[in-house]
Structure formats: C-alpha cells, structure tokens
Protein backbone atom coordinates (compact mmCIF):
# COMPACT_ATOMS: atom_id res chain seq x y z
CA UNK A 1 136.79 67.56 134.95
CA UNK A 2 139.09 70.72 133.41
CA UNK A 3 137.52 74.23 133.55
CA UNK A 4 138.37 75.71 130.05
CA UNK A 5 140.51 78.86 131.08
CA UNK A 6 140.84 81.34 128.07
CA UNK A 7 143.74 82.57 127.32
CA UNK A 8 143.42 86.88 127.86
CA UNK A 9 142.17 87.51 131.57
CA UNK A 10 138.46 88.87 131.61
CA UNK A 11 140.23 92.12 133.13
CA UNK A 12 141.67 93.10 129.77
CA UNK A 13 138.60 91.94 128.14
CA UNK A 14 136.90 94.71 130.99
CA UNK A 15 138.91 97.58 130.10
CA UNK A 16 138.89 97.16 126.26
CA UNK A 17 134.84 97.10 126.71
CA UNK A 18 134.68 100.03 128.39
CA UNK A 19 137.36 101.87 126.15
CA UNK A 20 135.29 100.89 123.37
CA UNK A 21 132.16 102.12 124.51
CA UNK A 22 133.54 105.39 126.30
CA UNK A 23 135.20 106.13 122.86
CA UNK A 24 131.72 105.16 120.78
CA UNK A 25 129.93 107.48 123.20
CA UNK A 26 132.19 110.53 123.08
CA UNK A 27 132.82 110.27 118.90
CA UNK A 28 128.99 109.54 118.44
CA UNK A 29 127.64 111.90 121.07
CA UNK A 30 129.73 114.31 123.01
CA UNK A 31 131.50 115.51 120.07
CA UNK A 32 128.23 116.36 117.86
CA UNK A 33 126.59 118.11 120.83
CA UNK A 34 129.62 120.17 121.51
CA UNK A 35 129.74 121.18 117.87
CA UNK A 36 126.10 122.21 117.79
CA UNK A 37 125.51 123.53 121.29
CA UNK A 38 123.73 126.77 119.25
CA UNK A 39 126.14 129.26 120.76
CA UNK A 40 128.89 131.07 118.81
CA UNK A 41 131.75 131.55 120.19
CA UNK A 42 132.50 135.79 120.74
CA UNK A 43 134.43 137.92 118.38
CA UNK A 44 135.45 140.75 120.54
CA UNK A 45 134.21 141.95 124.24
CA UNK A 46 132.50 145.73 122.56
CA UNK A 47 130.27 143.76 119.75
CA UNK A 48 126.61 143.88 120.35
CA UNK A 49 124.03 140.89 120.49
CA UNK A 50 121.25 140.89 117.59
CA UNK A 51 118.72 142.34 118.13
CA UNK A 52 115.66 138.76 117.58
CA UNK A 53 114.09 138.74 113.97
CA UNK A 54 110.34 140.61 114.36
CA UNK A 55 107.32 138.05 113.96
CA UNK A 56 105.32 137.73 110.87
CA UNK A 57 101.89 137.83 110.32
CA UNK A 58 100.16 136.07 108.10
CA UNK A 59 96.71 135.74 107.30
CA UNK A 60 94.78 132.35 106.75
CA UNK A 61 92.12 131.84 104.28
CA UNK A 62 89.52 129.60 105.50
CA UNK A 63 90.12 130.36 108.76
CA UNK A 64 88.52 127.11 110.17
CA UNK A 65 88.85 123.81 108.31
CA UNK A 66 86.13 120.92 109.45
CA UNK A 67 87.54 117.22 108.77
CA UNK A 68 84.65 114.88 108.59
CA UNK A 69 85.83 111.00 108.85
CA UNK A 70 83.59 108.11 108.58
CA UNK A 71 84.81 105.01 110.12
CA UNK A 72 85.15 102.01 107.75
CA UNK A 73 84.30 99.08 109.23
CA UNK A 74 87.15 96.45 108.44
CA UNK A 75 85.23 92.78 109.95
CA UNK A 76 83.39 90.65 107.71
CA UNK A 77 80.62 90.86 110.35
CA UNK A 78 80.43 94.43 110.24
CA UNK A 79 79.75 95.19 106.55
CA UNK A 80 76.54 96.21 105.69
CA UNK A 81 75.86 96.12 102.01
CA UNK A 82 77.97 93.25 100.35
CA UNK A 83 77.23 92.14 97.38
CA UNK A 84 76.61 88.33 97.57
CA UNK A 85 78.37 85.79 95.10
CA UNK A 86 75.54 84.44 92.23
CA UNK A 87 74.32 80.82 93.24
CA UNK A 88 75.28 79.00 90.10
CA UNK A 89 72.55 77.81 88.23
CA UNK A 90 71.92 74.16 87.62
C-alpha cells in the first residue's frame, strides 16, 4: 500500500507555524504592553518628579447599609403556599 506523501515537507509547515504565532504574540501582546508600560519616557536629566495627588475625603451618609435577602425557594417541593388549580365541576 502507498503512504500519501504531501507535497511541502512538515519542516516548512514547522517554521511557518511558529512564525505565525511568534508574530501573533508580539503584534497582539508585546507591542501593547510596551506601549502602556505606565512610564513616560524623561524630558531632560534637571526636571523634577510630581509630587502624588493628596487623598480625598469624603463623607458617607448612612454610614452602614444592612442587605436583608430571603431565599426563594425554586423546587416544586419546596413551595409553601401555592395556589391549587379549581377541580372542575361536573
């Protein structure tokens, strides 16, 4: 019996792979975190750094919020006051 042979060697089919996915991770991940690392790039060696933005207080009116939940029961078996269909009458 003949082994089917393609035609491109798996090698090439190797190396285009991982071309593909080194390129898909650089364009889809290196690149974004590079352009947001959160540091900017310095001006001039004698500029200062910011001084951090003072906290804000704020005040909260009710201070305390209770959350009551009642659990609904969600089984046939389980409710409690159902309202039964009428028995037709004859």
């Amino acid at each position: 019996m003949n082994r089917y042979e393609p035609e491109a060697p798996r090698a090439l089919f190797a190396t285009a792979a991982f071309a593909l996915s080194a390129i898909t991770l650089g364009v889809l991940v290196v690149i974004p975190a590079h352009f947001d690392s959160g540091f900017a790039p310095a001006t001039t060696l004698t500029s200062a750094p910011a001084a951090p933005a003072a906290p804000i207080e704020i005040a909260i009116s009710p201070a305390r919020i209770d959350v009551i939940g009642v659990p609904v029961p969600d089984v046939a078996w389980a409710l409690g006051n159902v309202s039964r269909p009428c028995k037709p009458s004859a």
